[in-house]
PDB file of N, CA and C in Angstrom:
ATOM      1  N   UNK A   1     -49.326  33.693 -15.163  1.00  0.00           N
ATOM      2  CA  UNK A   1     -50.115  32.474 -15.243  1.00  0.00           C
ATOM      3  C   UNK A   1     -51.590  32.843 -15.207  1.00  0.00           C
ATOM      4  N   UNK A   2     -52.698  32.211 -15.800  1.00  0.00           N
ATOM      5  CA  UNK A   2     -53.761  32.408 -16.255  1.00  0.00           C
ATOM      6  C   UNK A   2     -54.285  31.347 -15.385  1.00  0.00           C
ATOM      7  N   UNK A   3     -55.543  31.157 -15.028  1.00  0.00           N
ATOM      8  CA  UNK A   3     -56.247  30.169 -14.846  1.00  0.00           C
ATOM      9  C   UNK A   3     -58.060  30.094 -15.161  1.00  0.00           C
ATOM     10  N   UNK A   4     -58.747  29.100 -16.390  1.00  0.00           N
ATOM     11  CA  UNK A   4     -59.202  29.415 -17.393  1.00  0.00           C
ATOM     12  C   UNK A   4     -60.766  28.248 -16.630  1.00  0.00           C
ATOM     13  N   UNK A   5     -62.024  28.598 -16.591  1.00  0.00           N
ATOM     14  CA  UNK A   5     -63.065  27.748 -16.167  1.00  0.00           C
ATOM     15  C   UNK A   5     -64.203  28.112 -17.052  1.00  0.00           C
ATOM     16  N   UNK A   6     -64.815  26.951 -17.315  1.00  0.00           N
ATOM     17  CA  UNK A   6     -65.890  27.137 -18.244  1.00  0.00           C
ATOM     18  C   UNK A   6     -67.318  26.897 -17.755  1.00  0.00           C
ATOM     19  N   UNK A   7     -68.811  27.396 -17.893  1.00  0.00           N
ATOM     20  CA  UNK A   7     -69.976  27.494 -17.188  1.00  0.00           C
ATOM     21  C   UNK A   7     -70.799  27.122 -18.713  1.00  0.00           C
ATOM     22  N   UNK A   8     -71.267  25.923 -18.945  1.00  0.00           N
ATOM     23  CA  UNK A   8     -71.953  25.638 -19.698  1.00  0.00           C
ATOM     24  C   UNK A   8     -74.014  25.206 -19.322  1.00  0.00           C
ATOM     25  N   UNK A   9     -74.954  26.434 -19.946  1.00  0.00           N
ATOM     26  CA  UNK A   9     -75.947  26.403 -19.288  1.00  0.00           C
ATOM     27  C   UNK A   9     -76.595  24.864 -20.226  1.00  0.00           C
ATOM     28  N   UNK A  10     -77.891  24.569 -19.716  1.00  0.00           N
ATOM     29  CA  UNK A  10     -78.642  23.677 -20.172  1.00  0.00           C
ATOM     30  C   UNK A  10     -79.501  24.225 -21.668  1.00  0.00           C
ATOM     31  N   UNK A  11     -80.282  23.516 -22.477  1.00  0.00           N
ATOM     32  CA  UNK A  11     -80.818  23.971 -23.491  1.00  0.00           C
ATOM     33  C   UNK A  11     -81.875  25.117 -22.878  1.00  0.00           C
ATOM     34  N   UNK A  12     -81.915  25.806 -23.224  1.00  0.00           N
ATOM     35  CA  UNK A  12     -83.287  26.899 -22.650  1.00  0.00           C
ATOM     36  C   UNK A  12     -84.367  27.014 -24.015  1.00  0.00           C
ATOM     37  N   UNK A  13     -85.606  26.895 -23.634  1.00  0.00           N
ATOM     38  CA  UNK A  13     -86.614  26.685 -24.293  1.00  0.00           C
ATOM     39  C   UNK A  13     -87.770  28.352 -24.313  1.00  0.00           C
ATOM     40  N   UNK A  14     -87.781  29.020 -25.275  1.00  0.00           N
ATOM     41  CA  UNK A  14     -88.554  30.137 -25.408  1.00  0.00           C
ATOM     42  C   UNK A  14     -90.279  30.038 -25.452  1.00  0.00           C
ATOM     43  N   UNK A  15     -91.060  30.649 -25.488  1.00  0.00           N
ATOM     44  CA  UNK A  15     -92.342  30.887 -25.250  1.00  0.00           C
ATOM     45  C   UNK A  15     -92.936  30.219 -26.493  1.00  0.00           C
ATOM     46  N   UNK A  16     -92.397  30.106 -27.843  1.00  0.00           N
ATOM     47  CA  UNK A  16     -92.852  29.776 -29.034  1.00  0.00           C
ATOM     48  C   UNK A  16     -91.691  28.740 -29.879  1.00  0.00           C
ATOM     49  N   UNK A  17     -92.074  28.593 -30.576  1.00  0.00           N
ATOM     50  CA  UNK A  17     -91.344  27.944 -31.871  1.00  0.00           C
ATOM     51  C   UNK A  17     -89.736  28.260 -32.271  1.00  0.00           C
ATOM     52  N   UNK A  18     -90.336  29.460 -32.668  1.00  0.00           N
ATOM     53  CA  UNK A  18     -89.027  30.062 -33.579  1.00  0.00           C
ATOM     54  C   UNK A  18     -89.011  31.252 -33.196  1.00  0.00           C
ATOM     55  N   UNK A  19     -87.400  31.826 -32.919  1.00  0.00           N
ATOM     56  CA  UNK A  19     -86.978  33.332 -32.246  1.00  0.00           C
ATOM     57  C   UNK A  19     -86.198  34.063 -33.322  1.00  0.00           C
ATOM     58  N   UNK A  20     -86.207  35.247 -33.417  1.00  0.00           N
ATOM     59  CA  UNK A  20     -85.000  36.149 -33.674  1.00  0.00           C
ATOM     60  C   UNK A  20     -84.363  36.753 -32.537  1.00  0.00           C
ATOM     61  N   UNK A  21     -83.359  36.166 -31.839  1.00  0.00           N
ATOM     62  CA  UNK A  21     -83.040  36.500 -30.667  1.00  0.00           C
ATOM     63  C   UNK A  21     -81.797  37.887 -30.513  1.00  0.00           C
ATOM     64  N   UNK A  22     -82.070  38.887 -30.077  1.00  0.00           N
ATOM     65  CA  UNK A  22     -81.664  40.051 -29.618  1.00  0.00           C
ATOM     66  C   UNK A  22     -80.199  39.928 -29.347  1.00  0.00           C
ATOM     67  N   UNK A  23     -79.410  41.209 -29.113  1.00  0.00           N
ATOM     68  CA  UNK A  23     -78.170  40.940 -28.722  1.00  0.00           C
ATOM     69  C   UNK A  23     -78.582  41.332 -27.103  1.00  0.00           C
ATOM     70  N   UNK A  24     -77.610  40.021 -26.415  1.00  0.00           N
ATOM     71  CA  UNK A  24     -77.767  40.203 -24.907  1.00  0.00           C
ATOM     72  C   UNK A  24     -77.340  40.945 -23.883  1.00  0.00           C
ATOM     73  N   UNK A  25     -78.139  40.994 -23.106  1.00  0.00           N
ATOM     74  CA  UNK A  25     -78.147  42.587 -21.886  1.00  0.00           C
ATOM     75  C   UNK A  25     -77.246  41.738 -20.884  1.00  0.00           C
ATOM     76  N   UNK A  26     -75.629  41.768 -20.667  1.00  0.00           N
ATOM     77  CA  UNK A  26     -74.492  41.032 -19.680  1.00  0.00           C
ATOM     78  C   UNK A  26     -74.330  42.247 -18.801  1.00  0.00           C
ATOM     79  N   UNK A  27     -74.617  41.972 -16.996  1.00  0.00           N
ATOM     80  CA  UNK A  27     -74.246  42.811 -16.237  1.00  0.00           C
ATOM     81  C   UNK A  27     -72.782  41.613 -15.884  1.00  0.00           C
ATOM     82  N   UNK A  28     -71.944  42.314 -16.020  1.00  0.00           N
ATOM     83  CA  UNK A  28     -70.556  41.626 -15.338  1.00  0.00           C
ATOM     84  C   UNK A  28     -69.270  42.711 -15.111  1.00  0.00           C
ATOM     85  N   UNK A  29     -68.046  41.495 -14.137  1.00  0.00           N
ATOM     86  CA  UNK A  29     -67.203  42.039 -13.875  1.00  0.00           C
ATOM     87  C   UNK A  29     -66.031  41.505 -14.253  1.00  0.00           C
ATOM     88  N   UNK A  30     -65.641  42.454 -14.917  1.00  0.00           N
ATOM     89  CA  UNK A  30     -64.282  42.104 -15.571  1.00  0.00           C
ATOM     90  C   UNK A  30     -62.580  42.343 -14.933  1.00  0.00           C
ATOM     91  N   UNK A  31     -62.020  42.012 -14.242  1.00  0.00           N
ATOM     92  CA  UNK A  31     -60.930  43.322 -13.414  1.00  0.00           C
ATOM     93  C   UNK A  31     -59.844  43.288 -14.512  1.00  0.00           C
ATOM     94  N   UNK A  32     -58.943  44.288 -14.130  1.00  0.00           N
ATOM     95  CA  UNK A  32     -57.904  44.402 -15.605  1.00  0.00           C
ATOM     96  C   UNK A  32     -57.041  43.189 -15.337  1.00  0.00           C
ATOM     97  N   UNK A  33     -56.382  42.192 -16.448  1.00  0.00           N
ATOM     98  CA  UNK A  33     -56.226  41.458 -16.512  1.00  0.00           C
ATOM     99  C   UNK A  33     -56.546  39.718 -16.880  1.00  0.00           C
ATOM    100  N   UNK A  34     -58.434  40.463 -16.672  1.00  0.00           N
ATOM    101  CA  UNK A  34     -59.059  38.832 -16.795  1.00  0.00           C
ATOM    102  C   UNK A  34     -60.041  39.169 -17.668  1.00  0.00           C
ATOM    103  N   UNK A  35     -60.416  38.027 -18.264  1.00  0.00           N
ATOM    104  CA  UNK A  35     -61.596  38.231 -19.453  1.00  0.00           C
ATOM    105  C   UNK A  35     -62.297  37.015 -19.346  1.00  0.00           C
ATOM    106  N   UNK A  36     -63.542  37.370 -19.939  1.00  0.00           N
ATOM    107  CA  UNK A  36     -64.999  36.622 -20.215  1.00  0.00           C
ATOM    108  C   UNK A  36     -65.374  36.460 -21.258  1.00  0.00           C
ATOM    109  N   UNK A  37     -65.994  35.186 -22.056  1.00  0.00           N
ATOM    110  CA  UNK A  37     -66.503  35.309 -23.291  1.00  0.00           C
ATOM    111  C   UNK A  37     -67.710  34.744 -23.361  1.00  0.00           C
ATOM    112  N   UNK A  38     -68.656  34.915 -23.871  1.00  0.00           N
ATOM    113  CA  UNK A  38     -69.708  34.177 -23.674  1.00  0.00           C
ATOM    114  C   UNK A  38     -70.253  33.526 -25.228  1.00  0.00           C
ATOM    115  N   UNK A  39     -70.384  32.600 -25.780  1.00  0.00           N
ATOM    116  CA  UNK A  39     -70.805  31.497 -26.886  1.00  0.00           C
ATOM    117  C   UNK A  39     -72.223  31.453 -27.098  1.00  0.00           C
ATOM    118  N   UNK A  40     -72.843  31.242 -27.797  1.00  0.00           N
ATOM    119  CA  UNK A  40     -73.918  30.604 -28.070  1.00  0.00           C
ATOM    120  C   UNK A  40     -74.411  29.696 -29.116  1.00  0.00           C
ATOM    121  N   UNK A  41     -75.186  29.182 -28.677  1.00  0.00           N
ATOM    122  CA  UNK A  41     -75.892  27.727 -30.312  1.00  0.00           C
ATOM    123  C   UNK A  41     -77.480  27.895 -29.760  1.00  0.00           C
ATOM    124  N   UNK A  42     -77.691  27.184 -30.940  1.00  0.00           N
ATOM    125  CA  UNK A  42     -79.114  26.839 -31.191  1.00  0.00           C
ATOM    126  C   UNK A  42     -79.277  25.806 -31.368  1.00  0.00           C
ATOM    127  N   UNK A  43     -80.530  25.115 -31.139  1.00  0.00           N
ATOM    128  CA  UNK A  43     -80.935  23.422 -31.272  1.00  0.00           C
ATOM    129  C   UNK A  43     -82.526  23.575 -31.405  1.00  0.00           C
ATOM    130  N   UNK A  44     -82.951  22.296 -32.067  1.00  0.00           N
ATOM    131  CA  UNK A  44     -84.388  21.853 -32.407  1.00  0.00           C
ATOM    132  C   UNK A  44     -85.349  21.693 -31.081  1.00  0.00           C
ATOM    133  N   UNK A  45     -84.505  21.136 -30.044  1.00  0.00           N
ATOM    134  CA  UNK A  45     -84.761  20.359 -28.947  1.00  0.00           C
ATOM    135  C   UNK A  45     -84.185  20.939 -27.103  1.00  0.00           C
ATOM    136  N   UNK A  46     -84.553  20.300 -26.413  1.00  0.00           N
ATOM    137  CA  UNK A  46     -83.550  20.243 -25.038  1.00  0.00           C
ATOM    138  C   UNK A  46     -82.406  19.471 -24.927  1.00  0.00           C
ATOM    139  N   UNK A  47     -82.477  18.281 -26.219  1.00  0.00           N
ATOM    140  CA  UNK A  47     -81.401  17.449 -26.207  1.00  0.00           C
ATOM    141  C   UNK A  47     -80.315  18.069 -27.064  1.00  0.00           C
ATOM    142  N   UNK A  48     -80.641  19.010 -27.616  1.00  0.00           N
ATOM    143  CA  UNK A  48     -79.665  19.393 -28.791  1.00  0.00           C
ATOM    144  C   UNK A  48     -79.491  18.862 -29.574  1.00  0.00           C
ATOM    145  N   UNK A  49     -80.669  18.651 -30.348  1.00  0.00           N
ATOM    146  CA  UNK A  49     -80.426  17.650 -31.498  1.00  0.00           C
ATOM    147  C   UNK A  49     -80.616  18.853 -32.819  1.00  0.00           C
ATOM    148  N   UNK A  50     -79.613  18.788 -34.032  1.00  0.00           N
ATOM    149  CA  UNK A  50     -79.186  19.995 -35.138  1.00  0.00           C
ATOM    150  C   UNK A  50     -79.240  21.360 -34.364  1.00  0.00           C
ATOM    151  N   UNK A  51     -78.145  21.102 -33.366  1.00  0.00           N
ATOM    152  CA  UNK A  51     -77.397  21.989 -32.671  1.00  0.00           C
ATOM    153  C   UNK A  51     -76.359  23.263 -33.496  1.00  0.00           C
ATOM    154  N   UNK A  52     -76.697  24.312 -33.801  1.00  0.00           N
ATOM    155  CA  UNK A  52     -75.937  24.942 -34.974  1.00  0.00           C
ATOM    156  C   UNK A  52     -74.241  25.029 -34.005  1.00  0.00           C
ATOM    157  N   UNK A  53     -73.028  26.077 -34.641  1.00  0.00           N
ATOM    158  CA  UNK A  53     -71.741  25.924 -34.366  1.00  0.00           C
ATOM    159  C   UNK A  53     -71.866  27.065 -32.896  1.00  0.00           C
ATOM    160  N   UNK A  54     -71.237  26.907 -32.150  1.00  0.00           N
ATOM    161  CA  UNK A  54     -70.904  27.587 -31.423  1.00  0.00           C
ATOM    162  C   UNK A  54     -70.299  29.425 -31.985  1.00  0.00           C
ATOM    163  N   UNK A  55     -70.778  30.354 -31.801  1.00  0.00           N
ATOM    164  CA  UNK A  55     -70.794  31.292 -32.121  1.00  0.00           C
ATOM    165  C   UNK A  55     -70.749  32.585 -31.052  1.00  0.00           C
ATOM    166  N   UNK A  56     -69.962  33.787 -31.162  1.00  0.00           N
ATOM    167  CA  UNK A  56     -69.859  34.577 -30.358  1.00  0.00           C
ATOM    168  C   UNK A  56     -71.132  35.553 -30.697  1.00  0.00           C
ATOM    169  N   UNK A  57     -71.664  35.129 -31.317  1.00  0.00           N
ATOM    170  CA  UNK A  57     -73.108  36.092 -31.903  1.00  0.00           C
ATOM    171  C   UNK A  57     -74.267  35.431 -31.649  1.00  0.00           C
ATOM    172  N   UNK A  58     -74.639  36.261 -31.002  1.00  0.00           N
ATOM    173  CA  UNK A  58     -76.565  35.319 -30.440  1.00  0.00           C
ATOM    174  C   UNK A  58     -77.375  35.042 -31.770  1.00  0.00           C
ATOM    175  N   UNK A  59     -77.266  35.896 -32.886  1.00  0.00           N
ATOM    176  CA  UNK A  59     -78.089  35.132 -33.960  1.00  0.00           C
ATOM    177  C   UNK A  59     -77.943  34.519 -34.786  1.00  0.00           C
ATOM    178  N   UNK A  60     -76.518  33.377 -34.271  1.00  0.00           N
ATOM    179  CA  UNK A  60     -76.349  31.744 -34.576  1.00  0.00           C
ATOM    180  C   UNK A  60     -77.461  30.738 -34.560  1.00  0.00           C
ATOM    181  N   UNK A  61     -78.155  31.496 -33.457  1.00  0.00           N
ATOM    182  CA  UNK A  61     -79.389  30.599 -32.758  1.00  0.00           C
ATOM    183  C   UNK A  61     -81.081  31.068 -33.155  1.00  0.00           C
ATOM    184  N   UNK A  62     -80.565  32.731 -34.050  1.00  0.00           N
ATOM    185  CA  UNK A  62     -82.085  32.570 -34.937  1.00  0.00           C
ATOM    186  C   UNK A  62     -82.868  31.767 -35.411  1.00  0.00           C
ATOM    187  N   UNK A  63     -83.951  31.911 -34.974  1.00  0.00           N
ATOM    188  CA  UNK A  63     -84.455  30.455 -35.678  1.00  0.00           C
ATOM    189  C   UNK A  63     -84.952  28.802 -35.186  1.00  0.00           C
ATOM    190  N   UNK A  64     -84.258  29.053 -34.181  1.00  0.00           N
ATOM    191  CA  UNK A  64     -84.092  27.660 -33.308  1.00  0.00           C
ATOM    192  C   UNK A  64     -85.052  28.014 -31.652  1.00  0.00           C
ATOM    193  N   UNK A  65     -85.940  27.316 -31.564  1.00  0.00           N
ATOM    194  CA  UNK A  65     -86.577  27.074 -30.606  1.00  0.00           C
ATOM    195  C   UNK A  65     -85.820  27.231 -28.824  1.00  0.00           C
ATOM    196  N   UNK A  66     -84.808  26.443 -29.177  1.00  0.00           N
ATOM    197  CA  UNK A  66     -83.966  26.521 -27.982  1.00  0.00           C
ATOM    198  C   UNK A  66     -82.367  26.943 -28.090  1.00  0.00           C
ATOM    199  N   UNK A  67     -82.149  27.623 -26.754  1.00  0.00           N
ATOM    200  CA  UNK A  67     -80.803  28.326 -27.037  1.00  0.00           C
ATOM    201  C   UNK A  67     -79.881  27.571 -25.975  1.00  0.00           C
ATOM    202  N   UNK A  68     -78.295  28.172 -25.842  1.00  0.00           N
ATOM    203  CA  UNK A  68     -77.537  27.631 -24.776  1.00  0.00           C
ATOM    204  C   UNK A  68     -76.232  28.453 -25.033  1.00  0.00           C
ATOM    205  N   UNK A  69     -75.797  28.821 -24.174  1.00  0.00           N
ATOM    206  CA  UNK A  69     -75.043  29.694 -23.929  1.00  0.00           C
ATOM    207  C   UNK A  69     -73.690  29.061 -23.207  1.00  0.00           C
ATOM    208  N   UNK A  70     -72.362  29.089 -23.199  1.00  0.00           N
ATOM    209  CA  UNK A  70     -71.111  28.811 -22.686  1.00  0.00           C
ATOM    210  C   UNK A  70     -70.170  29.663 -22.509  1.00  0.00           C
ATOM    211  N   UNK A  71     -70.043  29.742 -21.059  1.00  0.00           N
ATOM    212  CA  UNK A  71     -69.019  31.028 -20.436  1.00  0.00           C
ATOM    213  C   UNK A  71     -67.524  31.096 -20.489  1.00  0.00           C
ATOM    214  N   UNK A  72     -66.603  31.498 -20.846  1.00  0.00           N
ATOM    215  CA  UNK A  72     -64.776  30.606 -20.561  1.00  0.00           C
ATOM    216  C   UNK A  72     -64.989  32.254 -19.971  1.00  0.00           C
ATOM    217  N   UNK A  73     -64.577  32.116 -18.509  1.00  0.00           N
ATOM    218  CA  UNK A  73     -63.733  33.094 -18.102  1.00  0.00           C
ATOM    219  C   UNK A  73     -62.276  32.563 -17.198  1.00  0.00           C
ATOM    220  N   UNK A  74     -61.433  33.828 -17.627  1.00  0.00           N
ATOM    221  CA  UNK A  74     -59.732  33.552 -17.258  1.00  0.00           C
ATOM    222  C   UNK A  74     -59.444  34.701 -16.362  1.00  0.00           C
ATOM    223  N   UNK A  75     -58.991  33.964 -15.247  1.00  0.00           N
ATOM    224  CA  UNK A  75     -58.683  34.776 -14.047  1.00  0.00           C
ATOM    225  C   UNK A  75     -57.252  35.126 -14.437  1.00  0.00           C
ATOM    226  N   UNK A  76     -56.847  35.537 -13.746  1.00  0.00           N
ATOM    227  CA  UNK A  76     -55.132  36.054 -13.128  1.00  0.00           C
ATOM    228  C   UNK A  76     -54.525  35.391 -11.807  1.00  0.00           C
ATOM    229  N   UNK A  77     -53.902  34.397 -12.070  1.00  0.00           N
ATOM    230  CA  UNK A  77     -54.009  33.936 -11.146  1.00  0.00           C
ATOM    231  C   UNK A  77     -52.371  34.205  -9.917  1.00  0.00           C
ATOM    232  N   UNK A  78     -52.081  35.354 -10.514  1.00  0.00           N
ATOM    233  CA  UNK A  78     -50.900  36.514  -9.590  1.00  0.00           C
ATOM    234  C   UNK A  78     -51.811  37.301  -8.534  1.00  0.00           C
ATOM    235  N   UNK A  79     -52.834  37.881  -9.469  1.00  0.00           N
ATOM    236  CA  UNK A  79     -53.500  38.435  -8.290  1.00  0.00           C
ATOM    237  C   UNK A  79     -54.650  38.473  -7.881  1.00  0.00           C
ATOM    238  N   UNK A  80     -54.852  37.151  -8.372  1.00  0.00           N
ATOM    239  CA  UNK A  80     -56.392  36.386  -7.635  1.00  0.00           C
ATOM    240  C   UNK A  80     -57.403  37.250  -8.394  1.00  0.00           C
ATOM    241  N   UNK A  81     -57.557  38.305  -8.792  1.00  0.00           N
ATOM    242  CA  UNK A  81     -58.693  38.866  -9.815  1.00  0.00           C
ATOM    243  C   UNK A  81     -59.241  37.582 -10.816  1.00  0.00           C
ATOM    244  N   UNK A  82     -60.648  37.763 -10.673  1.00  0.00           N
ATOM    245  CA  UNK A  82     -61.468  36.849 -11.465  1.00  0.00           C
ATOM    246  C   UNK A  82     -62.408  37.043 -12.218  1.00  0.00           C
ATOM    247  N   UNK A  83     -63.385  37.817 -13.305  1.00  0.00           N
ATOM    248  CA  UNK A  83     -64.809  37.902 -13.909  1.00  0.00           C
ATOM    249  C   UNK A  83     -65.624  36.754 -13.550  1.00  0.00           C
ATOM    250  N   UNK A  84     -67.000  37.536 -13.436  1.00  0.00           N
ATOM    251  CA  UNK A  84     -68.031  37.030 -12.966  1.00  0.00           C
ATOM    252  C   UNK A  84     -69.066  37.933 -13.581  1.00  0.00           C
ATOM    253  N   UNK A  85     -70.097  37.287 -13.677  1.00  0.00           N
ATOM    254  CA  UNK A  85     -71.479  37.644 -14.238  1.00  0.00           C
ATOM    255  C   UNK A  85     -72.476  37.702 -12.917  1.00  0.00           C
ATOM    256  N   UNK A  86     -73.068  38.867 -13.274  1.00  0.00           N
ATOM    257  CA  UNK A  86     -74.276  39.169 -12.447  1.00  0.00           C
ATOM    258  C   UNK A  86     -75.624  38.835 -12.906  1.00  0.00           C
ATOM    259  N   UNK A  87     -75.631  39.099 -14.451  1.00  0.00           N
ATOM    260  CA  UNK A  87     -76.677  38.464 -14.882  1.00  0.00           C
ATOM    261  C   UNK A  87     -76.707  38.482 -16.714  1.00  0.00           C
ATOM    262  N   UNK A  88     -77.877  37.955 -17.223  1.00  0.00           N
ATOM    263  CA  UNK A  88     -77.153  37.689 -18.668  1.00  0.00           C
ATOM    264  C   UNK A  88     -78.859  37.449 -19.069  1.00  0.00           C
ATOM    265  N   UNK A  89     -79.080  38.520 -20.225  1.00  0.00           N
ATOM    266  CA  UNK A  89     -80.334  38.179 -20.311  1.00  0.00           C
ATOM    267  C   UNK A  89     -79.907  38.078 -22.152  1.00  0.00           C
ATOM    268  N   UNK A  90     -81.103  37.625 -22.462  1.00  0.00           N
ATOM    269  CA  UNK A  90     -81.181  37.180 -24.114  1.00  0.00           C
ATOM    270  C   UNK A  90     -82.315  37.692 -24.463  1.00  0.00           C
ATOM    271  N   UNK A  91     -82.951  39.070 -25.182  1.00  0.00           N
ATOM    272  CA  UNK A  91     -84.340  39.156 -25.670  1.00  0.00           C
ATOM    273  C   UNK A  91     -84.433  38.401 -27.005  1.00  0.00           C
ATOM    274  N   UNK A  92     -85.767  38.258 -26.668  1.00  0.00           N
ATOM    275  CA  UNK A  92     -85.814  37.632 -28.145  1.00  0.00           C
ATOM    276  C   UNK A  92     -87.396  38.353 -28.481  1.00  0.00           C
ATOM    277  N   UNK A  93     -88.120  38.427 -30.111  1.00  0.00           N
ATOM    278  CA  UNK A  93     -89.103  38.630 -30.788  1.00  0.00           C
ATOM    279  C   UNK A  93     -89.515  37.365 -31.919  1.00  0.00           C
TER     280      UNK A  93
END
């Protein structure tokens, strides 16, 4: 049996306009058995307005002012092992 939770961040807003955003620097923990995925989109806005598709590739969101990121990690739930993130950075130029 699996047991599956999702961490959806808010729009995040960069220093300028428009990004080519980097592939991201993830410190995490994975134990054998459980996995993490992490999503991303792009939007015009904080509201997400022409929000591009959800994508396992950060430069879905080239281009777009603001980013947002969505976590699904799946524990094990035999032997309580779980992934977790320590930290999750996004460069961008």
């Amino acid at each position: 049996a699996r047991v599956e939770s999702t961490a959806l961040s808010r729009f995040l807003a960069g220093p300028s306009t428009s990004f080519d955003y980097e592939p991201p620097l993830v410190a995490a923990s994975i134990p054998q058995g459980t996995t993490l995925a992490i999503e991303y989109r792009g939007a015009s806005d904080r509201f997400g307005t022409s929000t591009t598709a959800w994508s396992m590739d950060v430069n879905v969101a080239d281009g777009s002012p603001y980013i947002q990121y969505r976590v699904t990690f799946e524990a094990d739930h035999i032997s309580g092992a779980g992934p977790s993130i320590d930290s999750l950075v996004i460069p961008m130029r």
